[in-house]
C-alpha atoms as a PDB file:
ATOM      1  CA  UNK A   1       0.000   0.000   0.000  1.00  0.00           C
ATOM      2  CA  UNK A   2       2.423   2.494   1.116  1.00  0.00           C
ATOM      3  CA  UNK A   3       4.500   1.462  -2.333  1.00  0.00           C
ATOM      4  CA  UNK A   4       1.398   1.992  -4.307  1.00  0.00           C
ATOM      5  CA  UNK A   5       0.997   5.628  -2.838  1.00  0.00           C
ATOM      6  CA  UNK A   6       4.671   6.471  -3.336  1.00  0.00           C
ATOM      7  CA  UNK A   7       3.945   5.672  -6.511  1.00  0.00           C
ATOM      8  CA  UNK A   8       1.113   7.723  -7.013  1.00  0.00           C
ATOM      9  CA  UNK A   9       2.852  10.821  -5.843  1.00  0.00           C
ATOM     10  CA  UNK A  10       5.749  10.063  -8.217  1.00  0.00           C
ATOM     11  CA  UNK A  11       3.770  10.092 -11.095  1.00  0.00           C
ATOM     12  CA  UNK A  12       1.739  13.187 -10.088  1.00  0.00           C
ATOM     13  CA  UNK A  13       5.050  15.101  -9.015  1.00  0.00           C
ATOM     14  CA  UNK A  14       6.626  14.231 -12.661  1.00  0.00           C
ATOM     15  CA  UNK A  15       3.341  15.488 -13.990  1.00  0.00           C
ATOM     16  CA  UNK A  16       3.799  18.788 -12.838  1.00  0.00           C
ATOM     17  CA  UNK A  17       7.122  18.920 -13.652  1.00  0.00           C
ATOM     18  CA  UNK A  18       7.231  18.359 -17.471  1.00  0.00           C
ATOM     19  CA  UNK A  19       4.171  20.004 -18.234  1.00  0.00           C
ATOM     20  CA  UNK A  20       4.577  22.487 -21.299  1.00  0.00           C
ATOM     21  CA  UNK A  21       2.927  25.887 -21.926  1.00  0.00           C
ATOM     22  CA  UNK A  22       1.598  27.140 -25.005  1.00  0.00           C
ATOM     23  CA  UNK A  23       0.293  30.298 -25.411  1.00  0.00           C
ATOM     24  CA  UNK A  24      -1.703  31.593 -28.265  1.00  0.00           C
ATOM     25  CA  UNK A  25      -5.035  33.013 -29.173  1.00  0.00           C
ATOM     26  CA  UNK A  26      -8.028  30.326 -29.926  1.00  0.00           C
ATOM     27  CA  UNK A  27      -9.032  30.705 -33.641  1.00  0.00           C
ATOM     28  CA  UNK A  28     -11.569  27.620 -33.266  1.00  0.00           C
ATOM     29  CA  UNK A  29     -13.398  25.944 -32.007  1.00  0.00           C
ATOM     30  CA  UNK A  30     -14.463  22.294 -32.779  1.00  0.00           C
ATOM     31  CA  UNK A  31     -16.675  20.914 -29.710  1.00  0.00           C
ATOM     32  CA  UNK A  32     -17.559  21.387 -26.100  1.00  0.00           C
ATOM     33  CA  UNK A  33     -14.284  19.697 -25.607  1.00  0.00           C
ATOM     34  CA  UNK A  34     -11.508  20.839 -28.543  1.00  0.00           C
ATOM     35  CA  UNK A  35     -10.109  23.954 -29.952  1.00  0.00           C
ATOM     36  CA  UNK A  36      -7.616  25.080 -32.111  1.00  0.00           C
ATOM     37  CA  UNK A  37      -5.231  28.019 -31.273  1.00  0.00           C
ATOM     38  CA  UNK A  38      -2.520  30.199 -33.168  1.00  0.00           C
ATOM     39  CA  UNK A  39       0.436  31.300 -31.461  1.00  0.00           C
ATOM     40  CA  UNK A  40       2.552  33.772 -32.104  1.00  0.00           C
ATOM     41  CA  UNK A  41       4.807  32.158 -35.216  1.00  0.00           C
ATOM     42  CA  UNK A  42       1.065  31.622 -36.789  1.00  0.00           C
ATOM     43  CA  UNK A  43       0.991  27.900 -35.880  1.00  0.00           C
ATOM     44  CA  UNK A  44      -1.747  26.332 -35.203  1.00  0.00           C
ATOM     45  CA  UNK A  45      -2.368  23.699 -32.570  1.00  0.00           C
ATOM     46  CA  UNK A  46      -5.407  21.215 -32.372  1.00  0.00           C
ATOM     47  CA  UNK A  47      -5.879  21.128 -28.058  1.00  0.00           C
ATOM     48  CA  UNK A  48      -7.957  18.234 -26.914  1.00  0.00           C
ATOM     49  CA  UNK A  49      -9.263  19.572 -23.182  1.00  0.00           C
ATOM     50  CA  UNK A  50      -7.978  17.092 -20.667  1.00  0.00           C
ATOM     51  CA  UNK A  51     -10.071  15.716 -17.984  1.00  0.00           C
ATOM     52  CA  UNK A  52     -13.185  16.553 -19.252  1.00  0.00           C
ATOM     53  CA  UNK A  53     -15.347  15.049 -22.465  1.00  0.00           C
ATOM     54  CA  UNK A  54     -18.141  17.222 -23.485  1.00  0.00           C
ATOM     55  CA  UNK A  55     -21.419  15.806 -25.801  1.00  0.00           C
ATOM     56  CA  UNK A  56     -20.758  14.453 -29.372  1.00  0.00           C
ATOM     57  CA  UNK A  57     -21.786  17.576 -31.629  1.00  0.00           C
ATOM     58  CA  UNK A  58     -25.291  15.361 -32.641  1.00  0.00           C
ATOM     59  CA  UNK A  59     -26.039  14.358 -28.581  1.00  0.00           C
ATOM     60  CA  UNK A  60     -27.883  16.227 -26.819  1.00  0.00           C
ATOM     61  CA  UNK A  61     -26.461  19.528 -25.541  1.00  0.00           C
ATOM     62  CA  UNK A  62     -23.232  18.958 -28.425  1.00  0.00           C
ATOM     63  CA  UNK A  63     -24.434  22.766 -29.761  1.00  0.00           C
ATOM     64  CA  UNK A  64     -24.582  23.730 -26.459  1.00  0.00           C
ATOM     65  CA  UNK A  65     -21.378  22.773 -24.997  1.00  0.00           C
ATOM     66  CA  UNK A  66     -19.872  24.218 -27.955  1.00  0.00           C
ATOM     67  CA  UNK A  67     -21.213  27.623 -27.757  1.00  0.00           C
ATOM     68  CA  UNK A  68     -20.467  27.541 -23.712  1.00  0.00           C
ATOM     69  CA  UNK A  69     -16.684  26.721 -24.564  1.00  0.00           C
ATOM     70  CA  UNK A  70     -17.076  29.624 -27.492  1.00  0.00           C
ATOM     71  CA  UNK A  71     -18.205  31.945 -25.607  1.00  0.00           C
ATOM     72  CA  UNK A  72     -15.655  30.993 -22.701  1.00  0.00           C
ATOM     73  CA  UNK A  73     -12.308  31.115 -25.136  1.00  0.00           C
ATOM     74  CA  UNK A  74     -13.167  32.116 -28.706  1.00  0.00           C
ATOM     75  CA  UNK A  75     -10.812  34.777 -30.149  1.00  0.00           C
ATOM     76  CA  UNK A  76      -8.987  35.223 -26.615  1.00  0.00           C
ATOM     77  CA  UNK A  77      -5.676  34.463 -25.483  1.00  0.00           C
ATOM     78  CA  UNK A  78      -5.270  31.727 -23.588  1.00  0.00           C
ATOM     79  CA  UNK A  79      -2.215  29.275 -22.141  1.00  0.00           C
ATOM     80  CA  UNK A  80      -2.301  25.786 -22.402  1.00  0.00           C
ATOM     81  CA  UNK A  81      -1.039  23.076 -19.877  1.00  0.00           C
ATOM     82  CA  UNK A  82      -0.152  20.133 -21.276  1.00  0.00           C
ATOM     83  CA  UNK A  83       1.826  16.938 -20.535  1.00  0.00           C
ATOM     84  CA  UNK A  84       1.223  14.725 -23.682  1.00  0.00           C
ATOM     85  CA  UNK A  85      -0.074  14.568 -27.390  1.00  0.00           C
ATOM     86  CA  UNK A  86      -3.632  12.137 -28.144  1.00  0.00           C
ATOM     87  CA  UNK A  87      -3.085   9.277 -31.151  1.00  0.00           C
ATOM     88  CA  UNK A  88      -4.796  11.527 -33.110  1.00  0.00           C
ATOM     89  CA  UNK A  89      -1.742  14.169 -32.695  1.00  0.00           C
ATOM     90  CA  UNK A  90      -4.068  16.876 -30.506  1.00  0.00           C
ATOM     91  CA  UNK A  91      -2.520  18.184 -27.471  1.00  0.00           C
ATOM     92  CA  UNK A  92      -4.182  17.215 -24.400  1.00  0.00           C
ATOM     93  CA  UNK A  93      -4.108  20.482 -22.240  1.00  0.00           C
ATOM     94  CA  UNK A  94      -5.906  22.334 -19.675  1.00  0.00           C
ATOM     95  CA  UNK A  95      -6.760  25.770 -21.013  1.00  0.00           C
ATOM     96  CA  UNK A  96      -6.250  28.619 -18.743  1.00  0.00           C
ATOM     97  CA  UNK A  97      -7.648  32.294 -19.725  1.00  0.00           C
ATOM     98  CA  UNK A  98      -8.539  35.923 -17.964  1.00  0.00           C
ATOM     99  CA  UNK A  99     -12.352  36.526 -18.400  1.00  0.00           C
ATOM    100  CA  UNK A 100     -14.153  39.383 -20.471  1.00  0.00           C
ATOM    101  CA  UNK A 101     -15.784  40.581 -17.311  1.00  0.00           C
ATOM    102  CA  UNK A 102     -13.127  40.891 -14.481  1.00  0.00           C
ATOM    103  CA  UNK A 103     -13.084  43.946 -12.996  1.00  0.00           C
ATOM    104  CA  UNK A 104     -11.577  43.299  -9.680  1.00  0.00           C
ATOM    105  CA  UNK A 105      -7.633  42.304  -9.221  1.00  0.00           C
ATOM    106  CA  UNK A 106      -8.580  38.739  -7.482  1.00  0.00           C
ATOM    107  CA  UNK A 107     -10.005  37.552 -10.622  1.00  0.00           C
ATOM    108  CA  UNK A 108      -7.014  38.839 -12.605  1.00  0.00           C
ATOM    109  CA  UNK A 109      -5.849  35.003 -11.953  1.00  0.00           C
ATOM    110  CA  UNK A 110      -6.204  32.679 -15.212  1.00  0.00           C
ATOM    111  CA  UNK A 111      -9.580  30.808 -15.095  1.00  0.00           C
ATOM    112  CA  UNK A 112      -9.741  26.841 -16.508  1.00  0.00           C
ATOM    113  CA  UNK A 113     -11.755  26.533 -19.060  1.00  0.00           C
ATOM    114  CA  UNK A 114     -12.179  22.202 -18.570  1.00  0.00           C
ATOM    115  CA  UNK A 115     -13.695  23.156 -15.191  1.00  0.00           C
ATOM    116  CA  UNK A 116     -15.771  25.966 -16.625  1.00  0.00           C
ATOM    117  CA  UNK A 117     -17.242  23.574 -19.113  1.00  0.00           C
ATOM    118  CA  UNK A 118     -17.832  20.540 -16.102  1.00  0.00           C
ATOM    119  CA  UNK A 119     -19.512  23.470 -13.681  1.00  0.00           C
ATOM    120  CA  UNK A 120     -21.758  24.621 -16.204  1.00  0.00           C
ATOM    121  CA  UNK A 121     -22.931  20.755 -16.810  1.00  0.00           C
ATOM    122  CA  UNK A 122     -21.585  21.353 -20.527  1.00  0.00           C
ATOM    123  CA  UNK A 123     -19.501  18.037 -20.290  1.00  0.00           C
ATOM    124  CA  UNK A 124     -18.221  15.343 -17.647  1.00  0.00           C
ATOM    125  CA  UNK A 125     -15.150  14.577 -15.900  1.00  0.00           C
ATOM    126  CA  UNK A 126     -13.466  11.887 -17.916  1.00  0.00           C
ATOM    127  CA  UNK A 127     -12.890  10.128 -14.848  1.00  0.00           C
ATOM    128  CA  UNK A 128     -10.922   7.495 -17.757  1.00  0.00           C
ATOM    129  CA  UNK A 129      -7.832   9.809 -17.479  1.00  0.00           C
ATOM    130  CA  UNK A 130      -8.390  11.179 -14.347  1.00  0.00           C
ATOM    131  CA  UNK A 131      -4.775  10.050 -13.325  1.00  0.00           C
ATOM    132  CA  UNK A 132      -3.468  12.130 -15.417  1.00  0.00           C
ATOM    133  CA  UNK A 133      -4.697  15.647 -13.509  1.00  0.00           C
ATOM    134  CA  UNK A 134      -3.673  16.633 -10.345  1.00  0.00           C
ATOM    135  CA  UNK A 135      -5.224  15.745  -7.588  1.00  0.00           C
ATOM    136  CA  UNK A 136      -6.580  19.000  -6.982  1.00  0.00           C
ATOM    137  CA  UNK A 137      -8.440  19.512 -10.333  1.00  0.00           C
ATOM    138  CA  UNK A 138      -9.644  15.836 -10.086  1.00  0.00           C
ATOM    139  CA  UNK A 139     -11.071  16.689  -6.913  1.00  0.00           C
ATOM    140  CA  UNK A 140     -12.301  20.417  -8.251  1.00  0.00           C
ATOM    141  CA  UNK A 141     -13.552  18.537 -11.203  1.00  0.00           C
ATOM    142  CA  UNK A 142     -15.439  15.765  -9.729  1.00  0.00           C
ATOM    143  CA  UNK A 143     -17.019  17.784  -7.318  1.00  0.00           C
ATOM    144  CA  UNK A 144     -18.241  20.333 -10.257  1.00  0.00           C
ATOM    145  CA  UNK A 145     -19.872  17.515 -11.956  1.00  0.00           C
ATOM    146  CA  UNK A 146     -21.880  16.526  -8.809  1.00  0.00           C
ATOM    147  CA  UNK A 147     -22.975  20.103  -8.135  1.00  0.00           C
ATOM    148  CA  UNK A 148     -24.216  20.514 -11.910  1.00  0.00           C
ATOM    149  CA  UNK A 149     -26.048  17.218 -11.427  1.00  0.00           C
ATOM    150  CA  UNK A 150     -27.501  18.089  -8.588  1.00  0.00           C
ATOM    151  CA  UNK A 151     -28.493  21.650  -9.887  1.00  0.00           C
ATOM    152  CA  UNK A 152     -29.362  19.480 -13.069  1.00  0.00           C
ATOM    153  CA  UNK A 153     -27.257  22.274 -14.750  1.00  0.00           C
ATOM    154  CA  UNK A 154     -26.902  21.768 -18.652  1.00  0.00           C
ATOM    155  CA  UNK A 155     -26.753  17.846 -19.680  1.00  0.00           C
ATOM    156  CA  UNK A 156     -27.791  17.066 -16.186  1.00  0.00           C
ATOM    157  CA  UNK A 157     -31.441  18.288 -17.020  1.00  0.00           C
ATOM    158  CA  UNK A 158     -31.790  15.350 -18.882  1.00  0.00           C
ATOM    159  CA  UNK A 159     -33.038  12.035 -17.270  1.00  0.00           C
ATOM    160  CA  UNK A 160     -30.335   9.564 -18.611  1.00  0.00           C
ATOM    161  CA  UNK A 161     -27.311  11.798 -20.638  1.00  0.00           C
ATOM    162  CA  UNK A 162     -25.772   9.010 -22.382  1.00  0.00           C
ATOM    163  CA  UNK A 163     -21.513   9.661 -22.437  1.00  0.00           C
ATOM    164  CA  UNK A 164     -19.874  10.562 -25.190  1.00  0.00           C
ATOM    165  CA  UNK A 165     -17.435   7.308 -24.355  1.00  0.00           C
ATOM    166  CA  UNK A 166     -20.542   5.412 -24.344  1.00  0.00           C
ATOM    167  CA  UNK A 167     -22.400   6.529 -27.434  1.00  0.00           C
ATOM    168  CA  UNK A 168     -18.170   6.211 -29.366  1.00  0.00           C
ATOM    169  CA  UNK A 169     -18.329   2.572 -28.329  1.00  0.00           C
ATOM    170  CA  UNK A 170     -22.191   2.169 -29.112  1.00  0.00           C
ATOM    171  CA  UNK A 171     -21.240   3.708 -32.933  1.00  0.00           C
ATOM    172  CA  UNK A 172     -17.898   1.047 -33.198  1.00  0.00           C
ATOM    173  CA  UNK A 173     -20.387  -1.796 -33.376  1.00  0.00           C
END
């Protein structure tokens, strides 16, 4: 046991350590869950949001993630946090940005995006790659999913929201 949480704090201590920044302003935006953004030698750079997965664009609440993350990011600058690239060659980052409407110094801090999108019930913690966070925004995370379920916030208005990693599977068959 006590190797096991050694281990654990290992892994999450190299995490934080060779995590990369990219900044860059976000020229698109795909889903609830991926963007694109431009830095400043005009590249551009698919970003897969990690630790959350938002509605398929055709599911229920897909349009509406979308526009939430839209109206969160679009066109501003933002940094992104990332550890590691997805098999499809996306970056899998958190995306950190300063609001439209802070007025006061204490919100001068960057706000997350992934969380913004979990609080508003605009997609779930991918608890699948939780591991891969720190433990503080998989504990921030999962506890903004359970308070947008139980405001029924967004997806959670519906009885049943099926999972995006659920209806993927469903379509592979």
């Amino acid at each position: 046991m006590l190797r096991l949480a050694l281990c654990a704090f290992l892994v999450q201590a190299s995490l934080a350590v060779s995590a990369v920044e990219l900044s860059g302003q976000v020229v698109g935006v795909h889903d609830g869950d991926t963007i694109t953004v431009l830095d400043v030698s005009k590249t551009q750079y698919k970003i897969r949001l990690a630790g959350i997965d938002a509605p398929e664009l055709k599911q229920a609440f897909g349009s509406r993630s979308k526009q939430n993350l839209s109206d969160l990011v679009y066109h501003k600058q933002v940094t992104v946090e990332w550890i590691k690239r997805d098999r499809y060659g996306r970056i899998i980052g958190k995306v950190l940005f300063i609001p439209e409407s802070c007025i006061s110094p204490a919100c001068l801090e960057k706000t997350d995006a992934n969380y913004q999108q979990v609080a508003a019930g605009m997609a779930w913690h991918y608890k699948k790659y939780e591991r891969e966070q720190s433990l503080e925004d998989r504990q921030r995370y999962a506890a903004a999913e359970s308070q947008a379920r139980a405001a029924k916030r967004g997806l959670w208005a519906e009885e049943n929201p099926m999972p995006p990693w659920e209806r993927r599977h469903s379509k592979q068959r």
